[in-house]
Protein backbone atom coordinates (compact mmCIF):
# COMPACT_ATOMS: atom_id res chain seq x y z
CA UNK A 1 -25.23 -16.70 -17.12
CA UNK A 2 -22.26 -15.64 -19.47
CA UNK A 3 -24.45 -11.95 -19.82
CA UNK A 4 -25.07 -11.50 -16.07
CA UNK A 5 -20.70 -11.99 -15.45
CA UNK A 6 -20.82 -9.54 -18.25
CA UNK A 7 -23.30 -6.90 -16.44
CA UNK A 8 -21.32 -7.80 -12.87
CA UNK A 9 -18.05 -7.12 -14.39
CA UNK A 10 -19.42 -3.82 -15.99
CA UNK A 11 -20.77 -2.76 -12.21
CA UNK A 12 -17.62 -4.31 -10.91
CA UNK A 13 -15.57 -2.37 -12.96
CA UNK A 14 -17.18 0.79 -12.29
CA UNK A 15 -16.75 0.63 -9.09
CA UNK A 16 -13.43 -0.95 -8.91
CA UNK A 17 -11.31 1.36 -10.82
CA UNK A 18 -10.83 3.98 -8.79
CA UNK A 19 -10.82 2.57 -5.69
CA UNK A 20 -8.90 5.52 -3.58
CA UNK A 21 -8.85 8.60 0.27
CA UNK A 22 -12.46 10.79 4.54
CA UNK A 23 -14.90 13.54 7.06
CA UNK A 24 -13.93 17.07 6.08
CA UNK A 25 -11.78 19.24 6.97
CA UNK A 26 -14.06 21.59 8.65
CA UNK A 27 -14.03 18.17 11.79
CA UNK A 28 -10.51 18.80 13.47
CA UNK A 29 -9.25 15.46 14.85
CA UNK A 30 -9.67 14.73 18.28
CA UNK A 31 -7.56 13.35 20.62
CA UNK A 32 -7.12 9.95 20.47
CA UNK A 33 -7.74 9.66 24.24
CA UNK A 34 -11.33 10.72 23.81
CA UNK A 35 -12.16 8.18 21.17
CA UNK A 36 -12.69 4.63 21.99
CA UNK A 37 -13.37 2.12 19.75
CA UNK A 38 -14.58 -0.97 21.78
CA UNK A 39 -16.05 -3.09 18.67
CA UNK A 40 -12.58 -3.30 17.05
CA UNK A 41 -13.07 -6.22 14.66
CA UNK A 42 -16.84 -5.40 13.63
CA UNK A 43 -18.49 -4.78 10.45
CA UNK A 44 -22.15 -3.45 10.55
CA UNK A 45 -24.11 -2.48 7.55
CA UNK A 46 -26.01 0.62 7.74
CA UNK A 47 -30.03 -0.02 7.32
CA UNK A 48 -30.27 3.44 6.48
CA UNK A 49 -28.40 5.11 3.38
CA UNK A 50 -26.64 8.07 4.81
CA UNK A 51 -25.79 10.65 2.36
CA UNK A 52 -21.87 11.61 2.62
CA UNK A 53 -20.75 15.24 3.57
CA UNK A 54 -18.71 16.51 0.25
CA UNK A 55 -17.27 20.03 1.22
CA UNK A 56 -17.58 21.45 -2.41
CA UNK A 57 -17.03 25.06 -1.68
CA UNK A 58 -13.48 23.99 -0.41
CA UNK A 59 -12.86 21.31 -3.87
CA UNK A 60 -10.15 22.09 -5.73
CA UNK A 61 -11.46 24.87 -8.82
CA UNK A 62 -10.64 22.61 -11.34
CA UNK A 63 -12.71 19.85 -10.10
CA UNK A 64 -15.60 21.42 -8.20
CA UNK A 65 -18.17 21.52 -11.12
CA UNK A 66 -17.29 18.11 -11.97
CA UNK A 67 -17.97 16.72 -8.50
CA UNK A 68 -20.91 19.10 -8.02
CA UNK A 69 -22.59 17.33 -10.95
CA UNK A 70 -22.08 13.71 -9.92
CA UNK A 71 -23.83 14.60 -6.60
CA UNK A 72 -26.35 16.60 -8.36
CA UNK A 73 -27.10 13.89 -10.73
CA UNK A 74 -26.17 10.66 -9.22
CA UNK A 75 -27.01 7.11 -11.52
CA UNK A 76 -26.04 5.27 -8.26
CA UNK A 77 -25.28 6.24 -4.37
CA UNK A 78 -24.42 3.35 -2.25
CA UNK A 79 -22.46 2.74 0.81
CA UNK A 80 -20.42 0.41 2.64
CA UNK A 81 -20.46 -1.07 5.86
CA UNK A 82 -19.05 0.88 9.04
CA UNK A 83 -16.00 -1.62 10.14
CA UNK A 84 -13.62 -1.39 13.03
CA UNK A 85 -10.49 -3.14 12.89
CA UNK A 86 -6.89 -2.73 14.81
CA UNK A 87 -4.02 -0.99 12.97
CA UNK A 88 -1.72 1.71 13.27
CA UNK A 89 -3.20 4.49 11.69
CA UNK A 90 -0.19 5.55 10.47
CA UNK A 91 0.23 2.33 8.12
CA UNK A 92 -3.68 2.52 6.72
CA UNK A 93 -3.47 6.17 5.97
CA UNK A 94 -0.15 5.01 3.82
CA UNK A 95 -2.13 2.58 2.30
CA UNK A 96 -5.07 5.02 1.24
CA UNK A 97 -2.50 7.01 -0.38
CA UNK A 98 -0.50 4.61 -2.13
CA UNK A 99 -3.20 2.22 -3.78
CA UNK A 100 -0.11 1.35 -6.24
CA UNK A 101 1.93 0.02 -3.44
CA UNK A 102 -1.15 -1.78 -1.50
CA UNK A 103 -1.72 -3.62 -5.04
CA UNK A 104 1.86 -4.92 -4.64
CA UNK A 105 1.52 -5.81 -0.91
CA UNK A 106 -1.40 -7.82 -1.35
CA UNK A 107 0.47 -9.76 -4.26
CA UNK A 108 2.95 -10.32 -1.79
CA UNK A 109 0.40 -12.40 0.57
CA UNK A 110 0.18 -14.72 -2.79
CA UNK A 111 -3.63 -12.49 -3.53
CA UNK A 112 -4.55 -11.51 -7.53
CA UNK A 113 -5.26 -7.87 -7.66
CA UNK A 114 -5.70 -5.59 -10.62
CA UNK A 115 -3.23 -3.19 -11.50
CA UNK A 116 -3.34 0.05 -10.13
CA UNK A 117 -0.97 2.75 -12.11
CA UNK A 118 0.50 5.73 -10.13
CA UNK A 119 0.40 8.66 -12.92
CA UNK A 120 1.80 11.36 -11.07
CA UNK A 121 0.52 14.23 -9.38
CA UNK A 122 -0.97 12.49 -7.24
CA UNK A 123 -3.25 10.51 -9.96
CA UNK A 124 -3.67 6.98 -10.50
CA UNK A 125 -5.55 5.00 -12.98
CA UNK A 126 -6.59 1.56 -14.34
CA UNK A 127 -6.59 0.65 -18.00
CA UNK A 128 -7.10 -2.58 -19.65
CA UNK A 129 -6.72 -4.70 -23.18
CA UNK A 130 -10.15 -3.91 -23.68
CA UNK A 131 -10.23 -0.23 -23.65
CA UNK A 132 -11.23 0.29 -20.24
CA UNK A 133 -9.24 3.58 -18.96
CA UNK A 134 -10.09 5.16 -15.92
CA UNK A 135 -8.26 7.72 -13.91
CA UNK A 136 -8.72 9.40 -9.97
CA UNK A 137 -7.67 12.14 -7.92
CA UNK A 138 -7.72 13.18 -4.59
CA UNK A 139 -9.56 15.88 -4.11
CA UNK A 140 -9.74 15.77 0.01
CA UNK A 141 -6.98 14.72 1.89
CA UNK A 142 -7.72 15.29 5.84
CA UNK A 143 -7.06 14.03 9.48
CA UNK A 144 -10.50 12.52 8.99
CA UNK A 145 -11.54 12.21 5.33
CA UNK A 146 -10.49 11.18 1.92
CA UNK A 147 -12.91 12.13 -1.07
CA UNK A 148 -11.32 10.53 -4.95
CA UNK A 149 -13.03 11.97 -8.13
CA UNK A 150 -12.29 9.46 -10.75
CA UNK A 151 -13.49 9.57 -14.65
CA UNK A 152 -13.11 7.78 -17.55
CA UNK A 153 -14.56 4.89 -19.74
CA UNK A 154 -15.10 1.33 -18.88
CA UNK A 155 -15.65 -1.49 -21.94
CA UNK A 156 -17.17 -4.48 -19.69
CA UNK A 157 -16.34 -7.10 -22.66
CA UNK A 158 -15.48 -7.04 -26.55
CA UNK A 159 -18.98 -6.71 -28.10
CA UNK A 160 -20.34 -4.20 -25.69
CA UNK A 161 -19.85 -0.18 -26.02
CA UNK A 162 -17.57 1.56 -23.78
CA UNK A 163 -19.81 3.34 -20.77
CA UNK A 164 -18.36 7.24 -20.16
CA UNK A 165 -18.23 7.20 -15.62
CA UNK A 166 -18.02 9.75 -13.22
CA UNK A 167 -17.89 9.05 -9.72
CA UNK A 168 -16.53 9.97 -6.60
CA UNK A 169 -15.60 7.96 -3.90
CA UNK A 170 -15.80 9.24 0.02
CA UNK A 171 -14.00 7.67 2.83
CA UNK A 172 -14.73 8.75 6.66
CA UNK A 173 -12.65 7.60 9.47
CA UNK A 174 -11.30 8.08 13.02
CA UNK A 175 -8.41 6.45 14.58
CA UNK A 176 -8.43 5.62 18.41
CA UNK A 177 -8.45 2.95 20.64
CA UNK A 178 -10.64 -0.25 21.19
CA UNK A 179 -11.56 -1.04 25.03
CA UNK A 180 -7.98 -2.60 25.79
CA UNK A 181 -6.13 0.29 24.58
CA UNK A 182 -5.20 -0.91 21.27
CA UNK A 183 -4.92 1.90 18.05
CA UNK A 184 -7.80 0.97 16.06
CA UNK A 185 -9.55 2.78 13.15
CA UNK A 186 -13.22 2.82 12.21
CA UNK A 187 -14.36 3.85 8.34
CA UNK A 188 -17.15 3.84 5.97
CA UNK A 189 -16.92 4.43 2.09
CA UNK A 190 -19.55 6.08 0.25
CA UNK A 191 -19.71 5.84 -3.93
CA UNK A 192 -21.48 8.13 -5.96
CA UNK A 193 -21.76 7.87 -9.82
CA UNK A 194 -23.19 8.71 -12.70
CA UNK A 195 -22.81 7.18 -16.31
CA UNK A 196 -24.48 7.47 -19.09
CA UNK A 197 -27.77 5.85 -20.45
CA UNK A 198 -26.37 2.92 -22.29
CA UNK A 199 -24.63 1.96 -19.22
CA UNK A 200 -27.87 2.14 -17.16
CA UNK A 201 -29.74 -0.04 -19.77
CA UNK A 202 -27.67 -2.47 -19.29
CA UNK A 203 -27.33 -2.81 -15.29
CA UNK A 204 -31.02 -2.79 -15.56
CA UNK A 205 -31.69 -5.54 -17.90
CA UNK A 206 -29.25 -8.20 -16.18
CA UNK A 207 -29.16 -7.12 -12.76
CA UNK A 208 -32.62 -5.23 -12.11
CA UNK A 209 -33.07 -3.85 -9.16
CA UNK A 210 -30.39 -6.34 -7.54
CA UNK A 211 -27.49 -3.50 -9.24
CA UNK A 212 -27.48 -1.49 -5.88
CA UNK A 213 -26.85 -4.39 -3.72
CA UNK A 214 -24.09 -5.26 -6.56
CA UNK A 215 -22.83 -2.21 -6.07
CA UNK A 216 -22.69 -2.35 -2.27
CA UNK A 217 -21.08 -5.36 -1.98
CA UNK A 218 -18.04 -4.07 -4.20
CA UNK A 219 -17.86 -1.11 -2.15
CA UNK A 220 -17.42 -3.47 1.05
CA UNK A 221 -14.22 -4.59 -0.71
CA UNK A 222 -12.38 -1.55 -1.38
CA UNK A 223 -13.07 -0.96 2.43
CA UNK A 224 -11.45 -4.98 2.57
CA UNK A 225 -8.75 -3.70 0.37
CA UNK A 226 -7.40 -1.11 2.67
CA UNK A 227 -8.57 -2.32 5.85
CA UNK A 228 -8.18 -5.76 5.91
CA UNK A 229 -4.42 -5.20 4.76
CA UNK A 230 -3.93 -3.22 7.32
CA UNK A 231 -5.40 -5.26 10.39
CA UNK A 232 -2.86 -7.46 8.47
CA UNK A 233 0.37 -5.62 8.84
CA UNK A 234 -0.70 -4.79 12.28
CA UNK A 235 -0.60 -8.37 13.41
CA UNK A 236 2.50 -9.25 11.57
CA UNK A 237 4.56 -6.39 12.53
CA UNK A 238 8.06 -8.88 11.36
CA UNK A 239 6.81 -9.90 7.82
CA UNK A 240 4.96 -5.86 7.56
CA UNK A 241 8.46 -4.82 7.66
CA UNK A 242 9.77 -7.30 4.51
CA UNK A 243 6.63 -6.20 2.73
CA UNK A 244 7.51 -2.90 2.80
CA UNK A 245 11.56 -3.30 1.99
CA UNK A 246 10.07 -5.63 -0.93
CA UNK A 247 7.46 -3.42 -2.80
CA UNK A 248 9.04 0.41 -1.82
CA UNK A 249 12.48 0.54 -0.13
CA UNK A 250 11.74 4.52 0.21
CA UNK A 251 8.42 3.45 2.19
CA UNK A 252 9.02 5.83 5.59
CA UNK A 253 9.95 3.80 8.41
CA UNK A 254 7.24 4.91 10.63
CA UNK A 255 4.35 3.49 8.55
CA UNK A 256 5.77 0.02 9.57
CA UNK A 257 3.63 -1.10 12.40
CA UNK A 258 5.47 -1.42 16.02
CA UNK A 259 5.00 -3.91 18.67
C-alpha cells in the first residue's frame, strides 16, 4: 500500500506541478450571442481521446523544439472531462493566469493546496523539501486557448531517484451563455508528457495499466481547480470581492464577479 501512495504521488506530482492557460489563435472568438451553453453545470468525459491542436509554428522560438518533442514523443497523453459551469469569464481567465493567487483563494475557503510560486516573467513553479522543482510557462495565451510548457524534476519520496518531466498542458474554452442567459464557460484540459525511463518503470510496476486513468483523474482536478473556484466566486459575488481585497489588493476590479 505504502509503494502504490508512493507511485500515485509520483503521477500526482507530475501532473500537478504545473498546473497552468486554450484553442489557438488561428479560432477568433465569437460573439457571445452565438454561443449557448445550455448544460451549464455538466461534466462529461470524452469516450474518445481527442488529440489537442498545439500551433507550433506560432510557439515562442525558444520553446518550440522543446514542445515539438513532448508531442513527438509523448510517455503519457490524457485528457480531462469537457465541463460547463457559470462564471464570469472575466474572473476564470484571471484565475488561469494567476495560479499563485487562486492557491491563496482557495486557502481562503479553509481548502489545503500546494504552493504555487510566481517567478516572474510570467513563470511559475513548484519546489519541495524533497527536491522536487518544477517550473511552467505560457506559451499560448488566446481568446480561446491556453497551452503551459512546464519542465523540471520530480523526487516522489526520499529513497526514490528524481524523474527529469516534460510536459505541456492545453486548455480549450469558450465563454457564452447557458439557456437562461447566464455567462457560462465550457473547457477541457489536455496533458502531454514525457519522462524518462526510470520514471516509466515505476508507474508501470505499481500502477500498470491503471497509470492513465491515474493520470486522468488528476487532470479533472486542475480543471476543479480553476473552474470550480470560479463557479464559486460567481455565486458569492459579496465574499468574491473580500477574497480578492485579501489575497491581491492590486487584483483589477473588473475580475470581481457582478450581480
Amino acid at each position: 500500500m505504502a509503494s502504490r501512495r508512493l507511485a500515485l504521488a509520483g503521477v500526482g506530482v507530475c501532473v500537478w506541478s504545473f498546473a497552468v492557460g486554450l484553442l489557438p489563435a488561428m479560432a477568433q472568438p465569437q460573439g457571445k450571442e452565438t454561443r449557448s451553453l445550455s448544460t451549464a453545470g455538466s461534466s462529461t468525459k470524452s469516450t474518445l481521446y481527442t488529440p489537442p491542436v498545439v500551433p507550433l509554428d506560432g510557439l515562442p522560438e525558444k520553446v518550440r523544439d522543446k514542445v515539438r518533442s513532448v508531442v513527438e514523443r509523448p510517455t503519457l497523453s490524457v485528457q480531462g472531462p469537457v465541463e460547463v459551469f457559470n462564471c464570469a469569464p472575466e474572473t476564470y481567465m484571471w484565475l488561469l493566469d494567476h495560479p499563485d493567487q487562486t492557491v491563496k483563494l482557495w486557502r481562503c475557503l479553509g481548502a489545503k493546496c500546494t504552493d504555487i510560486q510566481n517567478r516572474g516573467n510570467n513563470r511559475f513553479g513548484y519546489r519541495d523539501e524533497l527536491g522536487s522543482d518544477v517550473h511552467w510557462d505560457t506559451v499560448v495565451s488566446s481568446a480561446r486557448q491556453r497551452i503551459w510548457y512546464a519542465e523540471g524534476q520530480v523526487k516522489p519520496a526520499v529513497l526514490l531517484p528524481a524523474a527529469q518531466i516534460q510536459a505541456i498542458l492545453v486548455l480549450d474554452f469558450v465563454d457564452g451563455s447557458d439557456g437562461k442567459g447566464r455567462p457560462a464557460v465550457k473547457h477541457q484540459m489536455h496533458l502531454i508528457l514525457h519522462t524518462d525511463s526510470h520514471a516509466v518503470a515505476l508507474a508501470t510496476r505499481f500502477l500498470g495499466a491503471s497509470a492513465p486513468r491515474v493520470a486522468e483523474q488528476y487532470v479533472a482536478q486542475i480543471e476543479m481547480f480553476f473552474g470550480a473556484l470560479a463557479w464559486y466566486l460567481d455565486q458569492h459575488p459579496e465574499q468574491a470581492k473580500e477574497l480578492f481585497v485579501e489575497v491581491d489588493k492590486s487584483a483589477n476590479p473588473s475580475m470581481i464577479p457582478q450581480r
